[in-house]
PDB file of N, CA and C in Angstrom:
ATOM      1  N   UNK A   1     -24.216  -3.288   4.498  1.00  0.00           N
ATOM      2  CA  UNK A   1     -22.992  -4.065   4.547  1.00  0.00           C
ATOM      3  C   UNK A   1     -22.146  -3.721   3.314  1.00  0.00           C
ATOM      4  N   UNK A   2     -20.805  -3.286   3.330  1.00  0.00           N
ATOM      5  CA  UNK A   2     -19.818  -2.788   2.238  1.00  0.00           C
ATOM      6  C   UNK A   2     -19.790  -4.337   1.488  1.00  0.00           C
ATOM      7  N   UNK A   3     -20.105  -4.025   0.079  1.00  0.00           N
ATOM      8  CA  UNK A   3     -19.754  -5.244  -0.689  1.00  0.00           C
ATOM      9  C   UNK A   3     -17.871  -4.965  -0.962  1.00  0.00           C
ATOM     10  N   UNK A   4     -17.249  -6.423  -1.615  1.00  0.00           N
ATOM     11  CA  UNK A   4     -15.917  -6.266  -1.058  1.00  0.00           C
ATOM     12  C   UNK A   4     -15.729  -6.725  -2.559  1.00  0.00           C
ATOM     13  N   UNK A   5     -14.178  -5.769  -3.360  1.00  0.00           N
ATOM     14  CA  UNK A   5     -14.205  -5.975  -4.830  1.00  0.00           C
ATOM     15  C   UNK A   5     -12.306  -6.153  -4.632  1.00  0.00           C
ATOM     16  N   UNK A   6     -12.223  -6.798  -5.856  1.00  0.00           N
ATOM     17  CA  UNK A   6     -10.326  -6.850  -6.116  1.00  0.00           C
ATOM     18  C   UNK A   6     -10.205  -6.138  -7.154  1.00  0.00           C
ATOM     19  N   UNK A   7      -9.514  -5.281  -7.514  1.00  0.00           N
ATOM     20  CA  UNK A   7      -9.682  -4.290  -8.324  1.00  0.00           C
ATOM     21  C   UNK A   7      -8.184  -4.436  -9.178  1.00  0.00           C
ATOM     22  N   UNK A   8      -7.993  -4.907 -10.714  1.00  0.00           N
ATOM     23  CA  UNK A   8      -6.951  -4.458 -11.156  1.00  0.00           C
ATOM     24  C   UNK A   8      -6.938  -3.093 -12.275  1.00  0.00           C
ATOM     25  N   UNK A   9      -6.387  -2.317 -11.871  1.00  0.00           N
ATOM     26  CA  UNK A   9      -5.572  -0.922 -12.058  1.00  0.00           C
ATOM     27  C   UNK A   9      -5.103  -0.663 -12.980  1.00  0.00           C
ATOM     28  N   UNK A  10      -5.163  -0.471 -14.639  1.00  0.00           N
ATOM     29  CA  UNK A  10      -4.276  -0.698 -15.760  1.00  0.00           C
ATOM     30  C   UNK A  10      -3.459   0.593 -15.875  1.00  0.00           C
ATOM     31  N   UNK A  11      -2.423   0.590 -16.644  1.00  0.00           N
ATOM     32  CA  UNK A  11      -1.044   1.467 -16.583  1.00  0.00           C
ATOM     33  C   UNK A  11      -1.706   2.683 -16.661  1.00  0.00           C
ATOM     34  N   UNK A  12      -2.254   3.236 -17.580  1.00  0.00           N
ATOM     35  CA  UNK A  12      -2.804   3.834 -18.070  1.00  0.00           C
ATOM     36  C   UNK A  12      -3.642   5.106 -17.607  1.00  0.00           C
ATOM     37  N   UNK A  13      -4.355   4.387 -16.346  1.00  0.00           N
ATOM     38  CA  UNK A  13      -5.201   5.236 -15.094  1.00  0.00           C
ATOM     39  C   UNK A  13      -4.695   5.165 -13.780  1.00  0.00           C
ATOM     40  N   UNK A  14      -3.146   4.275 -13.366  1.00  0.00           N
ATOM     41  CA  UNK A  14      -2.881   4.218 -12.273  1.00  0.00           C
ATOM     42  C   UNK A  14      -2.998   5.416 -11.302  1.00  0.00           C
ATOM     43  N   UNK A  15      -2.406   6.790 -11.988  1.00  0.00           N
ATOM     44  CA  UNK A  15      -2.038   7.996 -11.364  1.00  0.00           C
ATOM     45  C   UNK A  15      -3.286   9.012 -11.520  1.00  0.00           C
ATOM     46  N   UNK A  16      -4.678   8.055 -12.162  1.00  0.00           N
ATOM     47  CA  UNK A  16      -5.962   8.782 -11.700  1.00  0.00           C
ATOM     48  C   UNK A  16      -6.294   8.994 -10.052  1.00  0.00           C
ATOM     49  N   UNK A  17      -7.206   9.278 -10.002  1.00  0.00           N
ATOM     50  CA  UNK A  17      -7.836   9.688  -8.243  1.00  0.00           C
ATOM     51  C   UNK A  17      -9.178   8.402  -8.281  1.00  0.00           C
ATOM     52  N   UNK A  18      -9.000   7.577  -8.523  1.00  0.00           N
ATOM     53  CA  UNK A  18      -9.776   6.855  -8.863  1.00  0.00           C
ATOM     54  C   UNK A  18     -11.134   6.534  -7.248  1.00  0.00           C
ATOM     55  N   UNK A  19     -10.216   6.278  -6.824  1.00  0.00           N
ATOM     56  CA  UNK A  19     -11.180   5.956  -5.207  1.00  0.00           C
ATOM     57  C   UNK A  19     -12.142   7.553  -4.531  1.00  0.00           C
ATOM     58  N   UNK A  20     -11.203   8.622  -4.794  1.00  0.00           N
ATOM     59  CA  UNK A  20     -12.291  10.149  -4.794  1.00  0.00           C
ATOM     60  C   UNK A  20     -13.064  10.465  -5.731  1.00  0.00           C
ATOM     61  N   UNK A  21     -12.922  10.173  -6.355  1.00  0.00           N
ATOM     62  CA  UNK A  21     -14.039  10.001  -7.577  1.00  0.00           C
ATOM     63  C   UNK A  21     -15.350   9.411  -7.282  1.00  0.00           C
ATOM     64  N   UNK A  22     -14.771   7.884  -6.804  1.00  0.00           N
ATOM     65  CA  UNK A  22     -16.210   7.220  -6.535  1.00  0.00           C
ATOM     66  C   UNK A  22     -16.901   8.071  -5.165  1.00  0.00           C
ATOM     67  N   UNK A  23     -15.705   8.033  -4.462  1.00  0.00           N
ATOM     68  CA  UNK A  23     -16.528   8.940  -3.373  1.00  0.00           C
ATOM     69  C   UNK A  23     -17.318  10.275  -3.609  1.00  0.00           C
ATOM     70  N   UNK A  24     -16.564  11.117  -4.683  1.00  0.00           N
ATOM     71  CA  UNK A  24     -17.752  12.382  -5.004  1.00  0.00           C
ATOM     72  C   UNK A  24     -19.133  12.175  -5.753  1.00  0.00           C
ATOM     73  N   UNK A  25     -18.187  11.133  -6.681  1.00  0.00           N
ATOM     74  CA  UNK A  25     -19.583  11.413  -7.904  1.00  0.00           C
ATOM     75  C   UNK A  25     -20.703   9.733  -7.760  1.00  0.00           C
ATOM     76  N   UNK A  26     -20.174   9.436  -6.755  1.00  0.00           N
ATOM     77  CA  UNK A  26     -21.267   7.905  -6.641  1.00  0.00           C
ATOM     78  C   UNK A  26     -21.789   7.671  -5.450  1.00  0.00           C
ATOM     79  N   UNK A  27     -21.797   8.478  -4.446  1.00  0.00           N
ATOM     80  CA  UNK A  27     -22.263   8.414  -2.883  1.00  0.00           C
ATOM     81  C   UNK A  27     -21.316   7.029  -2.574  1.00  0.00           C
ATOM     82  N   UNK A  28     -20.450   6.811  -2.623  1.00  0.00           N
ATOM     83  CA  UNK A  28     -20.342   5.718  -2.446  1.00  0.00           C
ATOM     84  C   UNK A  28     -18.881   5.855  -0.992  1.00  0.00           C
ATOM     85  N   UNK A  29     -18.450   4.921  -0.206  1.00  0.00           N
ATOM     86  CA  UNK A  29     -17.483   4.734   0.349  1.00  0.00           C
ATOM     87  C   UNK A  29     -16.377   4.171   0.068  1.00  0.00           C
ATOM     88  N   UNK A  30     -15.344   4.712   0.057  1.00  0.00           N
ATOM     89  CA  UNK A  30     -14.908   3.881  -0.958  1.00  0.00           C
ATOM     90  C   UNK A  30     -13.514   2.978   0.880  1.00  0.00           C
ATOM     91  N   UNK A  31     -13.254   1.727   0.591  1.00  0.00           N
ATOM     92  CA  UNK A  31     -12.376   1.770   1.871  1.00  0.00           C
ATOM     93  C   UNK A  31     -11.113   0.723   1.465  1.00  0.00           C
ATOM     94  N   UNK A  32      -9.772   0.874   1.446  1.00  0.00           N
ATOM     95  CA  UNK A  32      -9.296   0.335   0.848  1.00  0.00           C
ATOM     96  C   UNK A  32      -8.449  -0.547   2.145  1.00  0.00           C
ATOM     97  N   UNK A  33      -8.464  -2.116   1.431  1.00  0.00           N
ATOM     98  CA  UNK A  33      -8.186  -3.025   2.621  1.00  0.00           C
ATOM     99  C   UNK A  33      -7.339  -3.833   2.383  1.00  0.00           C
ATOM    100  N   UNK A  34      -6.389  -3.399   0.633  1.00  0.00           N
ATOM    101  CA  UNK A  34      -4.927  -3.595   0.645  1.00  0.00           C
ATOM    102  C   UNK A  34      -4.432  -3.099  -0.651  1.00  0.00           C
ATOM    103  N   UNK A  35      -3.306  -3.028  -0.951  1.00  0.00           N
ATOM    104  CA  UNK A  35      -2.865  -2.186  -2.300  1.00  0.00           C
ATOM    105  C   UNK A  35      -1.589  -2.736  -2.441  1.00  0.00           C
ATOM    106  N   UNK A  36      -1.165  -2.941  -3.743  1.00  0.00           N
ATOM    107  CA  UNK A  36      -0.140  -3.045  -4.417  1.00  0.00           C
ATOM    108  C   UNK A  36       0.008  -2.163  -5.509  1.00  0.00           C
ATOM    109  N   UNK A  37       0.799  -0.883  -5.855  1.00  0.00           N
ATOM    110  CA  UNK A  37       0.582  -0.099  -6.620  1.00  0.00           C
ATOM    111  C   UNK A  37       2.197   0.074  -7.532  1.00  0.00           C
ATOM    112  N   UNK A  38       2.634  -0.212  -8.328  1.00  0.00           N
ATOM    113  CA  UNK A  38       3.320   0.185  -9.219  1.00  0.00           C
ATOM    114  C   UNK A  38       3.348   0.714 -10.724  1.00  0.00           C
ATOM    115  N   UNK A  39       4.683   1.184 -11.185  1.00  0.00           N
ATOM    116  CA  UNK A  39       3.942   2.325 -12.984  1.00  0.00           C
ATOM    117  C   UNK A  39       3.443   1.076 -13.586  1.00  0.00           C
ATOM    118  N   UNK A  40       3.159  -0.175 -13.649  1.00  0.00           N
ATOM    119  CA  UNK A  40       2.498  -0.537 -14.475  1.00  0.00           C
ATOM    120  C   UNK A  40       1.133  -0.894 -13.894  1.00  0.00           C
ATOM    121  N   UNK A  41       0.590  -1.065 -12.631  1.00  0.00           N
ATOM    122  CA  UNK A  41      -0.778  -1.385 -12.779  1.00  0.00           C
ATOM    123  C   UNK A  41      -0.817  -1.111 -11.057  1.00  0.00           C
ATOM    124  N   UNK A  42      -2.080  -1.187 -10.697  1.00  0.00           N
ATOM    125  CA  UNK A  42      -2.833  -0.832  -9.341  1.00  0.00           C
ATOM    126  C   UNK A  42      -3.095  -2.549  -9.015  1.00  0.00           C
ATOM    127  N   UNK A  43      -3.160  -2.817  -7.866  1.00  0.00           N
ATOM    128  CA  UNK A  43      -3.950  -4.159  -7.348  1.00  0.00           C
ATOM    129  C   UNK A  43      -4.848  -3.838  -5.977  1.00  0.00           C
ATOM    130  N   UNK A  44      -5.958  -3.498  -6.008  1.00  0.00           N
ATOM    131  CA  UNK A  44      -6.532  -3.323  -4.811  1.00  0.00           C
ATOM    132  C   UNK A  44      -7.873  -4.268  -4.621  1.00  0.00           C
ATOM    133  N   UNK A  45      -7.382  -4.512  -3.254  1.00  0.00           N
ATOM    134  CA  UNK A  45      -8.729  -5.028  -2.262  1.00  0.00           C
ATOM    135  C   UNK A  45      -9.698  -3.807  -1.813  1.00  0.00           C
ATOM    136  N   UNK A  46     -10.719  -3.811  -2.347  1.00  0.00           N
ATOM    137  CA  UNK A  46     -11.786  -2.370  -1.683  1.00  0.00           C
ATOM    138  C   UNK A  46     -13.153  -3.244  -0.918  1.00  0.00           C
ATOM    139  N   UNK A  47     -13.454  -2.046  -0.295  1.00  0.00           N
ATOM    140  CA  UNK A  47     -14.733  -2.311   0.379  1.00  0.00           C
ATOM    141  C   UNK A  47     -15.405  -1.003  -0.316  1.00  0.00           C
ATOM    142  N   UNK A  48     -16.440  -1.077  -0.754  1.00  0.00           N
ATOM    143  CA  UNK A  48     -17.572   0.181  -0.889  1.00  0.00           C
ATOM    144  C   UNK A  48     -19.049  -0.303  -0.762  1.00  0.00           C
ATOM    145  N   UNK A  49     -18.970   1.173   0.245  1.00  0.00           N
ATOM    146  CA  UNK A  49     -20.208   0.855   0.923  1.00  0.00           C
ATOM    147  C   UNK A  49     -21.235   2.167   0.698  1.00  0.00           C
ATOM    148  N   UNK A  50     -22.473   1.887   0.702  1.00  0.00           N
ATOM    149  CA  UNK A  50     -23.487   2.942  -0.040  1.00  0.00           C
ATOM    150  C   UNK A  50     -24.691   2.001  -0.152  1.00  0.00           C
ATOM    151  N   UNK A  51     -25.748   3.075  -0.732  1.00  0.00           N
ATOM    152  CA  UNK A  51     -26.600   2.553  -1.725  1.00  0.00           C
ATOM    153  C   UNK A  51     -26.557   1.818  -2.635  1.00  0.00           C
ATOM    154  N   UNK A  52     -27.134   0.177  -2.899  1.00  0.00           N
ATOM    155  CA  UNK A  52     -26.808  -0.582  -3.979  1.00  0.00           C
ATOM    156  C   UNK A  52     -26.739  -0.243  -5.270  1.00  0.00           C
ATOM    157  N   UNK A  53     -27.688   0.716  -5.579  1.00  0.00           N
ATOM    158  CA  UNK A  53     -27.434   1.144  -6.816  1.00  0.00           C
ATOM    159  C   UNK A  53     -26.399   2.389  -7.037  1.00  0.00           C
ATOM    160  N   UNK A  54     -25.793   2.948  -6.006  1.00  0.00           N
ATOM    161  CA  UNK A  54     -24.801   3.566  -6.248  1.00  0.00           C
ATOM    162  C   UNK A  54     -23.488   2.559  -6.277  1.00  0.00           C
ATOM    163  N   UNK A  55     -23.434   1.790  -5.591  1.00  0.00           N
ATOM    164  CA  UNK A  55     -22.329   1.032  -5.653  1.00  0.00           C
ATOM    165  C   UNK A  55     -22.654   0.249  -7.146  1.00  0.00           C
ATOM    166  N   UNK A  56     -23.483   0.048  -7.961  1.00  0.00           N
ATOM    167  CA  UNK A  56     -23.485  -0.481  -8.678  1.00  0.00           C
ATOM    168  C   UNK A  56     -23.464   0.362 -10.106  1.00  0.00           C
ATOM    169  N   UNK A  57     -23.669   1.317 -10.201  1.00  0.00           N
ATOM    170  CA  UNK A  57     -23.542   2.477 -11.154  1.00  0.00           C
ATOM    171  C   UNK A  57     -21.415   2.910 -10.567  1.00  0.00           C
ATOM    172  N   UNK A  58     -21.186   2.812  -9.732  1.00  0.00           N
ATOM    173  CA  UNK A  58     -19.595   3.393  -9.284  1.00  0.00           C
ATOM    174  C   UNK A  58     -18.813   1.807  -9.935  1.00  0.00           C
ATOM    175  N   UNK A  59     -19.534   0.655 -10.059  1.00  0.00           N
ATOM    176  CA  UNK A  59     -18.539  -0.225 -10.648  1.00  0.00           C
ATOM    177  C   UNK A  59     -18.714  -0.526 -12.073  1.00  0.00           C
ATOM    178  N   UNK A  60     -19.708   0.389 -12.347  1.00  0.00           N
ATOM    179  CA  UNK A  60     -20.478   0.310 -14.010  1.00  0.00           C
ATOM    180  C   UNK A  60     -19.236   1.052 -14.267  1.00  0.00           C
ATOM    181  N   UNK A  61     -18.850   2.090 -13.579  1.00  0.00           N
ATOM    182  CA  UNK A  61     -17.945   3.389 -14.462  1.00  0.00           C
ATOM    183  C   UNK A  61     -15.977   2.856 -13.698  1.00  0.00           C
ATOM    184  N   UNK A  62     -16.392   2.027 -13.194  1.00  0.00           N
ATOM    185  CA  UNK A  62     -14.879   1.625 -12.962  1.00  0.00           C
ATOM    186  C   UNK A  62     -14.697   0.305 -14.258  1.00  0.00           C
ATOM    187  N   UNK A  63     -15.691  -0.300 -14.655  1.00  0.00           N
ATOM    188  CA  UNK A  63     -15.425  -1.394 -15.933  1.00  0.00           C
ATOM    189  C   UNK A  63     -15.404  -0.092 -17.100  1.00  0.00           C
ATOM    190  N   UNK A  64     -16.378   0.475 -17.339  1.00  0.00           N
ATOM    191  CA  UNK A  64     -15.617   1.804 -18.534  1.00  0.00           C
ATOM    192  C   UNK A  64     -14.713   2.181 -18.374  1.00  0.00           C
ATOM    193  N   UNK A  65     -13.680   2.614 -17.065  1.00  0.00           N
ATOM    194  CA  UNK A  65     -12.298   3.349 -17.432  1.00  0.00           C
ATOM    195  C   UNK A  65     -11.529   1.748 -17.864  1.00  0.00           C
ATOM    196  N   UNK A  66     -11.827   0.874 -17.614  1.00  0.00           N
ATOM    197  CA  UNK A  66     -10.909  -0.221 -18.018  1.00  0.00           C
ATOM    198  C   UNK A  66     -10.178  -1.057 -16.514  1.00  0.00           C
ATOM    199  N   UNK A  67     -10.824  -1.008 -15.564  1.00  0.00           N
ATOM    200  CA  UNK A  67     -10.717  -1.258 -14.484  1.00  0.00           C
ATOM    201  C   UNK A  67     -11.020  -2.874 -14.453  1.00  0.00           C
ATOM    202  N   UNK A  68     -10.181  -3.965 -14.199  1.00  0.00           N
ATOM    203  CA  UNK A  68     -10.733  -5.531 -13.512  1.00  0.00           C
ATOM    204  C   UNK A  68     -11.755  -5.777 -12.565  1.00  0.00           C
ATOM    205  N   UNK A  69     -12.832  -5.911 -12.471  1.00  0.00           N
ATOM    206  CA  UNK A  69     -13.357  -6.090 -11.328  1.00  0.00           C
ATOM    207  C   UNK A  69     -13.425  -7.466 -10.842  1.00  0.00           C
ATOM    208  N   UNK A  70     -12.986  -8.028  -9.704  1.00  0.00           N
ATOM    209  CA  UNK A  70     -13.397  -9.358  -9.406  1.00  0.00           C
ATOM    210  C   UNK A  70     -14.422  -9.170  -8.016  1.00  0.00           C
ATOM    211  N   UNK A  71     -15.335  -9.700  -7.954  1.00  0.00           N
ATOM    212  CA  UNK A  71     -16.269  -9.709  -6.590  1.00  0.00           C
ATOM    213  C   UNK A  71     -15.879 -10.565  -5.311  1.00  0.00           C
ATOM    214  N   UNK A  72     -15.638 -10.194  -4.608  1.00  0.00           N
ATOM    215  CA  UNK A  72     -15.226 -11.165  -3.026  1.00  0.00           C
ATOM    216  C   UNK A  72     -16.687 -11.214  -2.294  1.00  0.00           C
ATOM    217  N   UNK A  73     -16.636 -12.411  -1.583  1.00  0.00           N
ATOM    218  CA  UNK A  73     -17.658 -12.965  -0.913  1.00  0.00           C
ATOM    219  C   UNK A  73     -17.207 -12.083   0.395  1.00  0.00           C
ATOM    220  N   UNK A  74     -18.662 -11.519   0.834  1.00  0.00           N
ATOM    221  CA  UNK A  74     -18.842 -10.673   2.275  1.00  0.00           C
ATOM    222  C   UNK A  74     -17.734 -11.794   3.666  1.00  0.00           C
ATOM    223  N   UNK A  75     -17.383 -12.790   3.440  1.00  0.00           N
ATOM    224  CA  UNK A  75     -16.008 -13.223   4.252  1.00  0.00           C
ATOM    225  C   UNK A  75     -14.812 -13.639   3.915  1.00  0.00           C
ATOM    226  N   UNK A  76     -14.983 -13.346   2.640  1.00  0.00           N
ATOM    227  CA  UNK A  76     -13.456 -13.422   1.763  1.00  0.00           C
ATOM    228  C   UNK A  76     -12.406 -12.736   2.524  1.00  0.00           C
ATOM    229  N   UNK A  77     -11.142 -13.374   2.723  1.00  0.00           N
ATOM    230  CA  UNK A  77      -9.989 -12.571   3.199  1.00  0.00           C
ATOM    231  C   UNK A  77      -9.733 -11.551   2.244  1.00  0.00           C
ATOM    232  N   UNK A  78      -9.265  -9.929   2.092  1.00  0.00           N
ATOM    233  CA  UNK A  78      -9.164  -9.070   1.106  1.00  0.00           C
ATOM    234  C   UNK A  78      -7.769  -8.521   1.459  1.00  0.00           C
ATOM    235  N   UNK A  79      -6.565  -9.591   1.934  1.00  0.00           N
ATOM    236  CA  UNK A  79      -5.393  -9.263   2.022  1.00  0.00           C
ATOM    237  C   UNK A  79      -4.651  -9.195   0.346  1.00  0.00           C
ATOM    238  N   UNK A  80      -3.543  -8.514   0.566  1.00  0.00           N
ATOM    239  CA  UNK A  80      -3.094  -8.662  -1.023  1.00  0.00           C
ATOM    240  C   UNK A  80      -1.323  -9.578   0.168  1.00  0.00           C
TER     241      UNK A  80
END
């Protein structure tokens, strides 16, 4: 089951590849299920789905680039 994250985006890494990333280097899926993106920050609703410990090593390295993570409950609405 894809655990479901709100993701804020700081200025800084907006215009990274941030979501192919997790997909190359974390087995992970990455599925995005809403976005607000402007030059100052990213706002995304994600789903990623994988191996727990890949999904959990892919949000270890999204809190190092400086990434928000908030966790949504598996029936949380993930509209923005």
């Amino acid at each position: 089951m894809p655990r479901k994250y709100f993701l804020t985006i700081p200025k800084e890494i907006v215009g990274e590849p941030i979501l192919y990333t997790l997909g190359r280097d974390f087995s992970v899926v990455p599925n995005i299920r809403g976005a607000t993106i402007s030059d100052d920050q990213a706002l995304m609703a994600v789903e990623l789905e994988g191996d727990e410990t890949e999904v959990e090593r892919a949000v270890a390295w999204l809190l190092e680039r400086g990434v928000k993570i908030e966790g949504l409950k598996p029936d949380q609405e993930t509209r923005l």
